[in-house]
N, C-alpha and C. Protein backbone atom coordinates (compact mmCIF):
# COMPACT_ATOMS: atom_id res chain seq x y z
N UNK A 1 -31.51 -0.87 11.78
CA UNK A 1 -31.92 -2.25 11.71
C UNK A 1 -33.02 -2.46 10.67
N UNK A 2 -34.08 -1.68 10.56
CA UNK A 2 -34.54 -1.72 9.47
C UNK A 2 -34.18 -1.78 8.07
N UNK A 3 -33.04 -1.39 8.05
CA UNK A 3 -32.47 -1.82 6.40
C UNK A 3 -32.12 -3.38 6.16
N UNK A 4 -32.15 -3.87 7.22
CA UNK A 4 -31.95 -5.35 7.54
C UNK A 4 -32.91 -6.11 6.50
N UNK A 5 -34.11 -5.47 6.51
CA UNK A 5 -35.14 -6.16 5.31
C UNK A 5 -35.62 -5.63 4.45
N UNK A 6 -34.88 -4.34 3.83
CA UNK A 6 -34.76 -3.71 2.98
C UNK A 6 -34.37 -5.01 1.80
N UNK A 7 -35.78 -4.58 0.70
CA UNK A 7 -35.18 -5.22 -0.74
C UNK A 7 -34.18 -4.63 -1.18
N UNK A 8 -33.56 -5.67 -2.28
CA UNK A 8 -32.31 -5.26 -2.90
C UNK A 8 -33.43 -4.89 -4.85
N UNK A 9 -34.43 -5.23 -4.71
CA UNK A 9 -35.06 -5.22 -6.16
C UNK A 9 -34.40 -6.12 -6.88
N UNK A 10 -33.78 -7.12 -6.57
CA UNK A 10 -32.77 -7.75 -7.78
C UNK A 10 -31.50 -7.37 -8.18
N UNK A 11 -31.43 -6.32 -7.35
CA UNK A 11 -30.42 -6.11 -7.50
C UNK A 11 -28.24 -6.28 -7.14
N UNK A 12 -28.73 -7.02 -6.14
CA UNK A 12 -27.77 -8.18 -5.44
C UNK A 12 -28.68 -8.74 -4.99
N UNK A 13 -27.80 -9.71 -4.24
CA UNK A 13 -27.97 -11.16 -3.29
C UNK A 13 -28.38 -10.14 -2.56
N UNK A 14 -29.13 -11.22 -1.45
CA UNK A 14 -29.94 -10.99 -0.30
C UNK A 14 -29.35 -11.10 0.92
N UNK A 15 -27.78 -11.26 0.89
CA UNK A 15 -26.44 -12.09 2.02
C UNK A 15 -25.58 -11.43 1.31
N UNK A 16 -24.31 -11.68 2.41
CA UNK A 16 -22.87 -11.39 2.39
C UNK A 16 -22.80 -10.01 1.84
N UNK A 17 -21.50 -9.97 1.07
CA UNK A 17 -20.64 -8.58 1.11
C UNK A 17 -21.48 -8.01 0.10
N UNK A 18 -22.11 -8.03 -1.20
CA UNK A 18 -22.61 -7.94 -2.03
C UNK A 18 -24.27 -7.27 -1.75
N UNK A 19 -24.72 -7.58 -0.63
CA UNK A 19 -25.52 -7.11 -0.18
C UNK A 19 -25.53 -6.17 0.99
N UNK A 20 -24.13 -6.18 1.65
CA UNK A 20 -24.06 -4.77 2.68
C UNK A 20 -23.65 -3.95 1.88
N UNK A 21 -22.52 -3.78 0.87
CA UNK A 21 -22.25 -3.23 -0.12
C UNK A 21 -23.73 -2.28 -0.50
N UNK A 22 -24.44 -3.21 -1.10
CA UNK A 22 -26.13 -2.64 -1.46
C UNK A 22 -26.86 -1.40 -0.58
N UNK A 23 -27.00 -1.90 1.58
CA UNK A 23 -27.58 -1.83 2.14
C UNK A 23 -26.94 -0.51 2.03
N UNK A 24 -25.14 -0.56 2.29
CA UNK A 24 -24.99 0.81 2.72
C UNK A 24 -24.71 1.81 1.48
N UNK A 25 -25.26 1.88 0.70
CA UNK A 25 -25.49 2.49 -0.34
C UNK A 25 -26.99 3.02 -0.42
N UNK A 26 -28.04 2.20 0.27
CA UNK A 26 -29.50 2.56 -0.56
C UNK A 26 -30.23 2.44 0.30
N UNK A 27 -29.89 2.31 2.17
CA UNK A 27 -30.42 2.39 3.40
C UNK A 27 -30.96 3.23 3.71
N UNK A 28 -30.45 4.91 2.95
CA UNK A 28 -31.74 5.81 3.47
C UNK A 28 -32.01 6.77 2.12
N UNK A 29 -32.43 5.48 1.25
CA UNK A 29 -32.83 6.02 0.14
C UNK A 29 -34.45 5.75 -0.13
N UNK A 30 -35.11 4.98 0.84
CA UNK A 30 -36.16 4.52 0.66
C UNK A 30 -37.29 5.42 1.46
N UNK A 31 -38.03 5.30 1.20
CA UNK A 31 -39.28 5.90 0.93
C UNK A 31 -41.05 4.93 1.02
N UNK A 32 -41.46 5.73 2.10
CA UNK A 32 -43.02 4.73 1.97
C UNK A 32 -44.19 5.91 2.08
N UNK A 33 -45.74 5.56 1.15
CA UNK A 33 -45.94 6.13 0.94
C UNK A 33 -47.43 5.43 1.52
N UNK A 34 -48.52 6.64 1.79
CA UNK A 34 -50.13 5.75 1.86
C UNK A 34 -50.86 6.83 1.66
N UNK A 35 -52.01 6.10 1.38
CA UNK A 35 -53.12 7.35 1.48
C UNK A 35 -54.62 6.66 2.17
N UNK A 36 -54.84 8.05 3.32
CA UNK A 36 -56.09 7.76 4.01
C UNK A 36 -57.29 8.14 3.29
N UNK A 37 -58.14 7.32 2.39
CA UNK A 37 -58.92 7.60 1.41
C UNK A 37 -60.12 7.58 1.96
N UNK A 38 -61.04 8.74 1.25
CA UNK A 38 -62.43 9.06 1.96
C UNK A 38 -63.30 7.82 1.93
N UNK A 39 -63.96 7.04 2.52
CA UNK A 39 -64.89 6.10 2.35
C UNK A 39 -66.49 6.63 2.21
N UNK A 40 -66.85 6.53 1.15
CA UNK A 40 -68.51 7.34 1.27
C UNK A 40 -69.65 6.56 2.13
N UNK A 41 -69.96 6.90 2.78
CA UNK A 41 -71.22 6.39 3.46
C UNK A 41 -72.23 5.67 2.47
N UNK A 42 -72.32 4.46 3.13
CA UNK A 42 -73.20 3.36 2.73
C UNK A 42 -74.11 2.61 3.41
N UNK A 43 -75.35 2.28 3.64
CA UNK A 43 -76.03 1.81 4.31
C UNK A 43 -75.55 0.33 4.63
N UNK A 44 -74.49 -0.52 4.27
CA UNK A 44 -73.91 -1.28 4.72
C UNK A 44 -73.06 -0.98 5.64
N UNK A 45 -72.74 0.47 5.49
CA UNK A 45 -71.36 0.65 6.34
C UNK A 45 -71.63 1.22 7.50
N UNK A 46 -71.38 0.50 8.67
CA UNK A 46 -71.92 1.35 9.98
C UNK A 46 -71.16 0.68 11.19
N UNK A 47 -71.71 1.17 12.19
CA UNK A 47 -70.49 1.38 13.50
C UNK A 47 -71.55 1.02 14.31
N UNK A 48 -71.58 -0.08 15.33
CA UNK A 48 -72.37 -0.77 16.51
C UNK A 48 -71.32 -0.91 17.93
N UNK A 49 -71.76 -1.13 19.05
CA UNK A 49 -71.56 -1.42 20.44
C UNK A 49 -71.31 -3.33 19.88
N UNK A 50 -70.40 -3.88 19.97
CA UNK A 50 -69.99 -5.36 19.63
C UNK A 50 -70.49 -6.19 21.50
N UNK A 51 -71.46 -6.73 21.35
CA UNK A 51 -72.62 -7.03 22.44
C UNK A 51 -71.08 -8.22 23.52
N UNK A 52 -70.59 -8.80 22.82
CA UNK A 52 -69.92 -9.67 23.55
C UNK A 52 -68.47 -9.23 23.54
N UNK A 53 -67.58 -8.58 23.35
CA UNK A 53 -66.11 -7.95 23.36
C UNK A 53 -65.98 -6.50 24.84
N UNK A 54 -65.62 -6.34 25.47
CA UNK A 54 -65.56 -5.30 25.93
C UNK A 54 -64.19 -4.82 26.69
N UNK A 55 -63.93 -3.59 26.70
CA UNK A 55 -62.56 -3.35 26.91
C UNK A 55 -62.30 -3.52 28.44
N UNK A 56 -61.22 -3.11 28.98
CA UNK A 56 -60.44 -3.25 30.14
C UNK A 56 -61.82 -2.68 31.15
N UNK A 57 -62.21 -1.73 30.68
CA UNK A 57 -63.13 -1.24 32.15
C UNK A 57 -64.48 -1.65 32.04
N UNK A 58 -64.85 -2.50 30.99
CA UNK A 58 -66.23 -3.31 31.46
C UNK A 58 -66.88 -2.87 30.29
N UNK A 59 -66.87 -1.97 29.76
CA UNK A 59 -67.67 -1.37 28.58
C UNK A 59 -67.31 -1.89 27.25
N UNK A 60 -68.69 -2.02 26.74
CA UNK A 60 -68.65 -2.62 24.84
C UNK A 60 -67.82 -2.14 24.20
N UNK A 61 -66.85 -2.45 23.02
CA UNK A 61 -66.05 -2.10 22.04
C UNK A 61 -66.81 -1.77 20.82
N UNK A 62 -66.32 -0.85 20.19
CA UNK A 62 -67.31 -0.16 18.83
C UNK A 62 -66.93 -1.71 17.79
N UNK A 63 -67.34 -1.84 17.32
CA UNK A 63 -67.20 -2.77 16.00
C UNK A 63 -67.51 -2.45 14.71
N UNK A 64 -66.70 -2.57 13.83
CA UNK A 64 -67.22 -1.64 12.88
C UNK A 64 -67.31 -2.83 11.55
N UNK A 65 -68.12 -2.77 10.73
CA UNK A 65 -69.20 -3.27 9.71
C UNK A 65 -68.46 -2.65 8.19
N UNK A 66 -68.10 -2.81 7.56
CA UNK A 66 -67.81 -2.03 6.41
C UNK A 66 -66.99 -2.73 5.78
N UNK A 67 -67.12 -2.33 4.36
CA UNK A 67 -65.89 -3.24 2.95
C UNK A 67 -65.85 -1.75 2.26
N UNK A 68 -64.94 -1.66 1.49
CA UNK A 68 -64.55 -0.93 0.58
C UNK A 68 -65.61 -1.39 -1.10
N UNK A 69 -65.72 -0.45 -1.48
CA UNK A 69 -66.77 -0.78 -2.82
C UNK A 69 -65.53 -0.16 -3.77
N UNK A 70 -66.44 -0.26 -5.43
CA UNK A 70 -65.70 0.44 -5.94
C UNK A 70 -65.19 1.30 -6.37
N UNK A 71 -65.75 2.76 -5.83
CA UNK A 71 -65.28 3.94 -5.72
C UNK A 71 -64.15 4.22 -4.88
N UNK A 72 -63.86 3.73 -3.71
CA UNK A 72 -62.60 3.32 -2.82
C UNK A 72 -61.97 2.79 -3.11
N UNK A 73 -61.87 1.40 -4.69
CA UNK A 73 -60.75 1.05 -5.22
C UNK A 73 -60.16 2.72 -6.36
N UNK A 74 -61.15 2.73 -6.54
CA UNK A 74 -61.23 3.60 -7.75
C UNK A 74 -59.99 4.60 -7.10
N UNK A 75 -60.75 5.25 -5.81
CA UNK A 75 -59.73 6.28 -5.53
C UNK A 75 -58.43 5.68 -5.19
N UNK A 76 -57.83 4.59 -4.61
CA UNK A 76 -56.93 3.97 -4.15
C UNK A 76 -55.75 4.21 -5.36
N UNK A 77 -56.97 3.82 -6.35
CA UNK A 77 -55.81 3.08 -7.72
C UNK A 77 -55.31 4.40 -8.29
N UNK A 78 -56.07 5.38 -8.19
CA UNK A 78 -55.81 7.10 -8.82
C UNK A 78 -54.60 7.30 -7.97
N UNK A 79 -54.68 7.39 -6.86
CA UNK A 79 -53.59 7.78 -5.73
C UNK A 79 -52.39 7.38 -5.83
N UNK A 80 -52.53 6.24 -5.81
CA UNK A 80 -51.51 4.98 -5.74
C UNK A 80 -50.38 5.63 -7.71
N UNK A 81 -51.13 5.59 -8.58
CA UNK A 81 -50.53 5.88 -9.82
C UNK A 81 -49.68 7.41 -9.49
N UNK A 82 -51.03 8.53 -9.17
CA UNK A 82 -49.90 9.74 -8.69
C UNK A 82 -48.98 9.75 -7.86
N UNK A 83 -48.85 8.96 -7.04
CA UNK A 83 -47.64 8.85 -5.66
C UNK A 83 -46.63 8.11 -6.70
N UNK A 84 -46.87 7.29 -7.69
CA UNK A 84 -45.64 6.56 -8.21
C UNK A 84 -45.38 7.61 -9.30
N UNK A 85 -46.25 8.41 -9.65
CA UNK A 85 -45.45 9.26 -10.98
C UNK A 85 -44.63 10.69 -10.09
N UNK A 86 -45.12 11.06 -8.94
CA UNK A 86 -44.56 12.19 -7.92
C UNK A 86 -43.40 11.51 -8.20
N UNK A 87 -42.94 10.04 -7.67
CA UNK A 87 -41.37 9.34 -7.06
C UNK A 87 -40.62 9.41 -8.45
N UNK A 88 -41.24 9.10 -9.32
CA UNK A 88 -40.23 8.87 -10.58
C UNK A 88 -39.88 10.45 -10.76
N UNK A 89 -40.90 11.33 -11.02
CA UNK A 89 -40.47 12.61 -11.57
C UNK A 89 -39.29 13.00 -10.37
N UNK A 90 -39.58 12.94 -9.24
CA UNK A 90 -38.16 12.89 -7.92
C UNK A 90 -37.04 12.41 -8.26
N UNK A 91 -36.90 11.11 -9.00
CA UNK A 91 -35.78 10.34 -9.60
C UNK A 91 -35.64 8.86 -8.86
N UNK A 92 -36.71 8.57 -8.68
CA UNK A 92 -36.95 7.50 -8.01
C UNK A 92 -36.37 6.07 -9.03
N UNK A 93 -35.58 5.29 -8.75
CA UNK A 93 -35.62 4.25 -9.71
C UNK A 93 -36.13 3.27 -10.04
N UNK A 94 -37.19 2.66 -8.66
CA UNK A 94 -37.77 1.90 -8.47
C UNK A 94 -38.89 2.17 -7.52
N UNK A 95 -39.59 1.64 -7.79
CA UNK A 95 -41.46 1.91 -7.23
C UNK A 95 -41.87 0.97 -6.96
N UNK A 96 -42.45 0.05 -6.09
CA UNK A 96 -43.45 -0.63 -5.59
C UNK A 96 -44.40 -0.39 -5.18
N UNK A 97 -45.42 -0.90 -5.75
CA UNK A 97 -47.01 -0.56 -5.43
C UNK A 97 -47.14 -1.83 -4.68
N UNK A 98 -48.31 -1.73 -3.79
CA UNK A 98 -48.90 -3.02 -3.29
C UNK A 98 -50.14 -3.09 -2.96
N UNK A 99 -50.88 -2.14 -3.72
CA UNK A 99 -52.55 -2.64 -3.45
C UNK A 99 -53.04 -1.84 -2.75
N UNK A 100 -54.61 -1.65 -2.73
CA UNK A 100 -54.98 -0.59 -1.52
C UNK A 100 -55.28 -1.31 -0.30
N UNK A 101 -54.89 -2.88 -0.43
CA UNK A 101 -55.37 -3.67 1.19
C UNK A 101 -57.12 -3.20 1.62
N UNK A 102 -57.23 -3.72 2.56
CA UNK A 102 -58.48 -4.30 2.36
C UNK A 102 -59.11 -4.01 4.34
N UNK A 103 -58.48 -3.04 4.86
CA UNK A 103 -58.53 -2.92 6.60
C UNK A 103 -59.22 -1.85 6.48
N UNK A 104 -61.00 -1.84 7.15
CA UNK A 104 -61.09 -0.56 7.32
C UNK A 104 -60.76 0.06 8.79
N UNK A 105 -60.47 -0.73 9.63
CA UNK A 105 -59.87 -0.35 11.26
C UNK A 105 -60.10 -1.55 11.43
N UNK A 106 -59.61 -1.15 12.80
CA UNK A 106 -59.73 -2.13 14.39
C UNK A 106 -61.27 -2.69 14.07
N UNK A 107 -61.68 -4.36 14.16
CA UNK A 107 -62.69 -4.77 14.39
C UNK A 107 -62.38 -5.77 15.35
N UNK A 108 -63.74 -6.43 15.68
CA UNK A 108 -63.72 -7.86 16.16
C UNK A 108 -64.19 -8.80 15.04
């Protein structure tokens, strides 16, 4: 079912025969990739008891404080380029990147 929203890249329609044609051709050809990148400690970046949230048994939830700077894009964007040159040298035909996003966990 997941190939259900599998892109076609342009490469057919997004419907009918032309696109199952596609699906069952390139359904388990796909590939996803991430990387859990080191975040360096920053005196902005820190971890508190969140005074008003608390979980199922009565106790505070951690909340966590932090942005990515630019050494964490930096590494993102390094990563992100080697994971797409790994796929091509594989024989990959197509690559999508999409950013290093912007979540450092679970907050409130």
């Amino acid at each position: 079912m997941s190939a259900a929203k599998m892109s076609t890249f342009g490469e057919s329609r997004n419907w009918g025969s032309e696109w199952k044609a596609f699906i069952m051709e390139n359904a388990d050809r796909g590939n996803t990739s991430y990387i859990q990148k080191t975040t360096l400690p920053y005196e902005g970046n820190y971890l508190d008891l969140d005074p008003s949230v608390k979980d199922p048994l009565g106790f505070p939830v951690t909340r966590i404080t932090a942005r990515y700077r630019e050494n964490e894009k930096r590494i993102a964007a390094f990563a992100s380029d080697k994971m797409e040159q790994w796929y091509l040298e594989a024989g990959a035909t197509k690559v999508i990147k999409t950013g290093p996003g912007n979540a450092m966990g679970a907050t409130t």
